[in-house]
N, C-alpha and C. Protein backbone atom coordinates (compact mmCIF):
# COMPACT_ATOMS: atom_id res chain seq x y z
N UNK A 1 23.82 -9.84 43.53
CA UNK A 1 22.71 -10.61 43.03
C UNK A 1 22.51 -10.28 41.54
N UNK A 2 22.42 -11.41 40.79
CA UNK A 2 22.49 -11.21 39.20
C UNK A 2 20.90 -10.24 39.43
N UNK A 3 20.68 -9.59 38.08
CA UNK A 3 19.78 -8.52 37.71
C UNK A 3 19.35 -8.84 36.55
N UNK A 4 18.17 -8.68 35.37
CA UNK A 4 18.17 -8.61 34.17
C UNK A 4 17.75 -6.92 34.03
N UNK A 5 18.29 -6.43 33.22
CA UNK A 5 17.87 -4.85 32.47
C UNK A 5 17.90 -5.22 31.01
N UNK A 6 17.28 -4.13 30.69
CA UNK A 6 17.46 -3.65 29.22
C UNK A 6 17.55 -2.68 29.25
N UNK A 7 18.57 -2.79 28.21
CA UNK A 7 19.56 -1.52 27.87
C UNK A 7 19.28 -1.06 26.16
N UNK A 8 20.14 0.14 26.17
CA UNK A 8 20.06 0.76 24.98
C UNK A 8 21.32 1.32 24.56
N UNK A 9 21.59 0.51 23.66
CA UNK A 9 23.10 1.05 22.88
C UNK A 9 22.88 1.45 21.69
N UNK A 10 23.19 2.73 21.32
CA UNK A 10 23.50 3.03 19.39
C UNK A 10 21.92 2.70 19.07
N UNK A 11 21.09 3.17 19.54
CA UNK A 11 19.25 2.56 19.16
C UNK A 11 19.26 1.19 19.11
N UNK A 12 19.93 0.25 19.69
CA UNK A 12 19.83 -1.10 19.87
C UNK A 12 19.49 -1.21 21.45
N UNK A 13 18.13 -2.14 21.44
CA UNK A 13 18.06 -2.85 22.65
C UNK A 13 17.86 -3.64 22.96
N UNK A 14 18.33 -4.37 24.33
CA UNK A 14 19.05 -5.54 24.43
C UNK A 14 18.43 -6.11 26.07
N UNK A 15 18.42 -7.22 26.24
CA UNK A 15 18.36 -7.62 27.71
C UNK A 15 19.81 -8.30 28.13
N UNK A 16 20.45 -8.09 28.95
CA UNK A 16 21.61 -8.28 29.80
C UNK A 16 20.95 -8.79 31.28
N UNK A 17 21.89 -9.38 31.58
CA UNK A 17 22.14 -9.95 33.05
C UNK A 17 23.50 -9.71 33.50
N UNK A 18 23.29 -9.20 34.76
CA UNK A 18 24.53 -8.65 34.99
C UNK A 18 24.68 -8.59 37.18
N UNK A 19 25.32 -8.79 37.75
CA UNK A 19 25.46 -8.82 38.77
C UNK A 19 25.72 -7.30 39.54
N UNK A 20 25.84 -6.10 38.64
CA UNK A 20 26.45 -5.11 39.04
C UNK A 20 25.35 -4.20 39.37
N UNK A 21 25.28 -2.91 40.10
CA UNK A 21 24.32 -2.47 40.46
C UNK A 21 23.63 -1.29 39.44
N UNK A 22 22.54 -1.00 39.34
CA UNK A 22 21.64 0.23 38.03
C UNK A 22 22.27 1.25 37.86
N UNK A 23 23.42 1.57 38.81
CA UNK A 23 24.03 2.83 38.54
C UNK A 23 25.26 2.47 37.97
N UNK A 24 26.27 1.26 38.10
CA UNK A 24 27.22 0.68 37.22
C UNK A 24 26.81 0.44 35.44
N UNK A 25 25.50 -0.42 35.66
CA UNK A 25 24.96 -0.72 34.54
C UNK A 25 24.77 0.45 33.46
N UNK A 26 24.41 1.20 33.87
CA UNK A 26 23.97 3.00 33.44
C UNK A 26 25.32 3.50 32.71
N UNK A 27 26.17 3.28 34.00
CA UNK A 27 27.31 4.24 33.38
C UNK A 27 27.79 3.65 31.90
N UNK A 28 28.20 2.36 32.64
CA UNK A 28 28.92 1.25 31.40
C UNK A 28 28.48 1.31 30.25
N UNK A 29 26.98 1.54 29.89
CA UNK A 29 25.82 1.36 28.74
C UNK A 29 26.08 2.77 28.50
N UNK A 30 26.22 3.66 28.69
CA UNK A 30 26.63 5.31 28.91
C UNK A 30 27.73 5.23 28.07
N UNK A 31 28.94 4.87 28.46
CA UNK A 31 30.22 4.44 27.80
C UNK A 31 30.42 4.19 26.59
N UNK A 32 29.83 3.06 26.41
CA UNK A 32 29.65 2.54 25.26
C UNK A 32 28.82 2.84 24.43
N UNK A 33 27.83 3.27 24.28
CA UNK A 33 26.86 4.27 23.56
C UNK A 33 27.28 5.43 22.76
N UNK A 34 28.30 6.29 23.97
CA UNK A 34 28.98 7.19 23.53
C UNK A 34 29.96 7.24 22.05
N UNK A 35 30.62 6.05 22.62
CA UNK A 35 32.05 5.75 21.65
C UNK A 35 31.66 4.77 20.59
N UNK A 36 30.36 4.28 20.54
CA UNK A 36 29.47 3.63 19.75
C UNK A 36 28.77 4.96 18.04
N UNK A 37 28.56 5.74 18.98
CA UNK A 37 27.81 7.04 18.02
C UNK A 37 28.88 7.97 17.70
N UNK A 38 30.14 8.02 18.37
CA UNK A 38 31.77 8.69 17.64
C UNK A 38 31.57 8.08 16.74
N UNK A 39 31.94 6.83 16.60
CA UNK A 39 32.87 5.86 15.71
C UNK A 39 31.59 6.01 14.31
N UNK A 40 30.31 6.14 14.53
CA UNK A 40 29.41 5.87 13.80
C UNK A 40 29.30 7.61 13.01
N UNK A 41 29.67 8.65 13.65
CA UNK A 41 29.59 9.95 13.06
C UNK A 41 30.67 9.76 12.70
N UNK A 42 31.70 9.50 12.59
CA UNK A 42 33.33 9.43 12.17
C UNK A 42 33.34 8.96 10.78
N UNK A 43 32.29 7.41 10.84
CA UNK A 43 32.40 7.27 9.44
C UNK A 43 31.08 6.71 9.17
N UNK A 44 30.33 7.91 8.34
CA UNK A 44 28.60 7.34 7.83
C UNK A 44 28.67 5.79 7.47
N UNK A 45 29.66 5.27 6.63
CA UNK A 45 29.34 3.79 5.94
C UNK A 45 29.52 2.70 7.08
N UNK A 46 29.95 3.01 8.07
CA UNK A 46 30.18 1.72 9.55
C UNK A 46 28.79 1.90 9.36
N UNK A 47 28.63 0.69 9.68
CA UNK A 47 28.01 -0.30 10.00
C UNK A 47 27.45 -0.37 11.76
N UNK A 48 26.53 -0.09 12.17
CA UNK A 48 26.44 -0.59 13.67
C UNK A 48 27.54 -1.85 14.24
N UNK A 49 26.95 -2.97 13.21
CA UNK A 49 27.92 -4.16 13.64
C UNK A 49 29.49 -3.82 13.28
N UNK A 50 29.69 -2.94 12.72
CA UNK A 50 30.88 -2.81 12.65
C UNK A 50 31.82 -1.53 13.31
N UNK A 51 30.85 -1.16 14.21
CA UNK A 51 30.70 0.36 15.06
C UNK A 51 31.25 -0.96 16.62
N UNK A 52 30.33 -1.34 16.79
CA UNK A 52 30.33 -2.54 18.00
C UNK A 52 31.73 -2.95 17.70
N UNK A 53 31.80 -3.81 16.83
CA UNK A 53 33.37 -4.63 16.82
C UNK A 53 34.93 -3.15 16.57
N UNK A 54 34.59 -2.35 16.27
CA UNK A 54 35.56 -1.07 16.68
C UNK A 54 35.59 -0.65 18.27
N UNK A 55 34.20 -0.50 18.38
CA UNK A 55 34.07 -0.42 19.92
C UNK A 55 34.98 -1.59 20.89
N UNK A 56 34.64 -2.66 20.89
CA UNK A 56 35.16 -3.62 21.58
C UNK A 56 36.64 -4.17 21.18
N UNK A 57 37.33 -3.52 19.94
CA UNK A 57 38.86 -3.72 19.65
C UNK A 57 39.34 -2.76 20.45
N UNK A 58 38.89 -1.77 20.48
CA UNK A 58 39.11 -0.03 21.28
C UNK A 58 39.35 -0.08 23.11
N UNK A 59 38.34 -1.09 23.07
CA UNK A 59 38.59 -1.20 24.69
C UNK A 59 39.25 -2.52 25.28
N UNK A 60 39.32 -3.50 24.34
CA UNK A 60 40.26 -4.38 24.76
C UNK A 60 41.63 -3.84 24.04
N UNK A 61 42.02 -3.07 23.29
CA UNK A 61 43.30 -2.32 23.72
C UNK A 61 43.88 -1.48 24.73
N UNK A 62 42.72 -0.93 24.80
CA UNK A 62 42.87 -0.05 25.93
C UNK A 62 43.20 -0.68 27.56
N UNK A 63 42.63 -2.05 27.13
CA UNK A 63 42.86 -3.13 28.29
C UNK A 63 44.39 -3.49 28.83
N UNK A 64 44.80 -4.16 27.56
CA UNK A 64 46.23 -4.37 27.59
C UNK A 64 46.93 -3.35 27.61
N UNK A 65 46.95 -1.90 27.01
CA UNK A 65 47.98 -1.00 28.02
C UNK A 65 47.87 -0.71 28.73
N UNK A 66 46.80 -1.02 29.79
CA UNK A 66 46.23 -0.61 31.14
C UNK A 66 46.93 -1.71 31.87
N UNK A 67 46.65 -3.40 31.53
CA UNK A 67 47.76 -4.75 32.05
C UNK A 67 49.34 -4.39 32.25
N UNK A 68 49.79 -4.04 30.88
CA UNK A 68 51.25 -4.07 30.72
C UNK A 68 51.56 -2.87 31.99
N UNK A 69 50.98 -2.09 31.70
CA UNK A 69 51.72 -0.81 33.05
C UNK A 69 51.43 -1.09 34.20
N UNK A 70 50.24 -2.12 34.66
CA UNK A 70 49.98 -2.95 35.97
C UNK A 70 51.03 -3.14 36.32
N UNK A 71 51.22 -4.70 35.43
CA UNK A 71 52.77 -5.33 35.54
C UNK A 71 54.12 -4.25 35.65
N UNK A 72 54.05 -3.62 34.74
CA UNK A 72 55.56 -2.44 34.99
C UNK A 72 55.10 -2.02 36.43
N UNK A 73 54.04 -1.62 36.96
CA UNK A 73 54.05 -0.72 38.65
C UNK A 73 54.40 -2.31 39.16
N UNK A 74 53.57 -3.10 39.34
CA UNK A 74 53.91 -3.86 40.42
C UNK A 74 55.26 -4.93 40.02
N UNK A 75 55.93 -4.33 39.31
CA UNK A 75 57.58 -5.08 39.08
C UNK A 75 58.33 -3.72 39.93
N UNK A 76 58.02 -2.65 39.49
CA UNK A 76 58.93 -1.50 40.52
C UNK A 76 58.34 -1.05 41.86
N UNK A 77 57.40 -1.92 41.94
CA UNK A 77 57.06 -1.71 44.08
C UNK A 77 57.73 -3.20 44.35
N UNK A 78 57.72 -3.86 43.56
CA UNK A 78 58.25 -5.18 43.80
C UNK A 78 59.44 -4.84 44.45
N UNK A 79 60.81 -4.08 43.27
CA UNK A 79 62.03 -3.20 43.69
C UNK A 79 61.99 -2.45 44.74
N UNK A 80 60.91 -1.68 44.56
CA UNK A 80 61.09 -0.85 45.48
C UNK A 80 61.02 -1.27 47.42
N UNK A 81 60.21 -2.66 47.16
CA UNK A 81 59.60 -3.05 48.66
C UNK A 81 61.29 -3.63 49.01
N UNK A 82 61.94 -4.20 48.00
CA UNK A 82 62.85 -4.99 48.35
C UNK A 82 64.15 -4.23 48.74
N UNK A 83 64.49 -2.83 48.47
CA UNK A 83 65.57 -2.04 48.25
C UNK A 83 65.23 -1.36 49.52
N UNK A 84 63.49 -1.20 50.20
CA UNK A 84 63.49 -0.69 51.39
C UNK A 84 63.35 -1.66 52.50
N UNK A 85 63.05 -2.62 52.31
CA UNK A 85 63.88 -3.54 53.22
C UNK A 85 65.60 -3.72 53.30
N UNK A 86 65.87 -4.14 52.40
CA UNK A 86 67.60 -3.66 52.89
C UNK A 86 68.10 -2.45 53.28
N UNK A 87 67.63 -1.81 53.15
CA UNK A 87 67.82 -0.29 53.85
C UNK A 87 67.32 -0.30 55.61
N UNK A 88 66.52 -1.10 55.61
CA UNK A 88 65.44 -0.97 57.10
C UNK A 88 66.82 -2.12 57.37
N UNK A 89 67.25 -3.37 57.13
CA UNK A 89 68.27 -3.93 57.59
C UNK A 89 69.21 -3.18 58.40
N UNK A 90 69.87 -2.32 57.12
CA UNK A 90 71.11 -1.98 57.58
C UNK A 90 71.01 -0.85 58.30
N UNK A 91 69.65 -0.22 58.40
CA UNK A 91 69.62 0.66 59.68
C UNK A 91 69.65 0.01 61.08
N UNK A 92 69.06 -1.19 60.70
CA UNK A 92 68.98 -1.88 62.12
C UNK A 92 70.44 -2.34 62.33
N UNK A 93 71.06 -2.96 61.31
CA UNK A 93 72.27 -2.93 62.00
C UNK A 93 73.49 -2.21 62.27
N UNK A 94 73.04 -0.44 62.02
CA UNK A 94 73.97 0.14 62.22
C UNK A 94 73.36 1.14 63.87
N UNK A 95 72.01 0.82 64.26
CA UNK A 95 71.73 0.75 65.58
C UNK A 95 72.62 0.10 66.26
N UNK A 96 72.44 -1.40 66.28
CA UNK A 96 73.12 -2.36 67.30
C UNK A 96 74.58 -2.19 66.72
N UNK A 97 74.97 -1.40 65.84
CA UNK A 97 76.94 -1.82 66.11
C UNK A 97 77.39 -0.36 66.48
């Protein structure tokens, strides 16, 4: 069931709607807060808005090497399902001969 909260990021607050439950919401806003106030002690002249858009390049990278190695596991269970089926074959047919 969608929700509205307000949240607090980097001393910004905000109303969201979100379907997920107060303890998801928490963490996520937790998350990002965190790596919001790095990026902002890292370098005094960022900018909040420019703390946010580091933030969100940061984790949609983090996205796509998280995708690409998806794809690499499920291409080698792919192999792997297929190499143990021919194996389960030829056990079966070295039962019956």
């Amino acid at each position: 069931m969608r929700q509205k909260y307000t949240i607090t990021i980097a001393d910004i607050e905000m109303n969201v709607i979100s379907e997920e439950s107060p303890e998801a919401v928490e963490a996520l806003v937790g998350i990002v807060d965190r790596k919001m106030r790095e990026i902002c002690a890292a370098s005094r002249s960022c900018s909040k808005t420019e703390a946010a858009l580091l933030c969100a390049l940061d984790y949609c990278s983090e996205r796509i090497k998280i995708q690409r190695k998806l794809k690499a596991l499920e291409a080698k269970l792919s192999m792997t399902e297929a190499t143990l089926e021919e194996v389960l074959m030829e056990n079966e047919e070295l039962k019956q001969g």
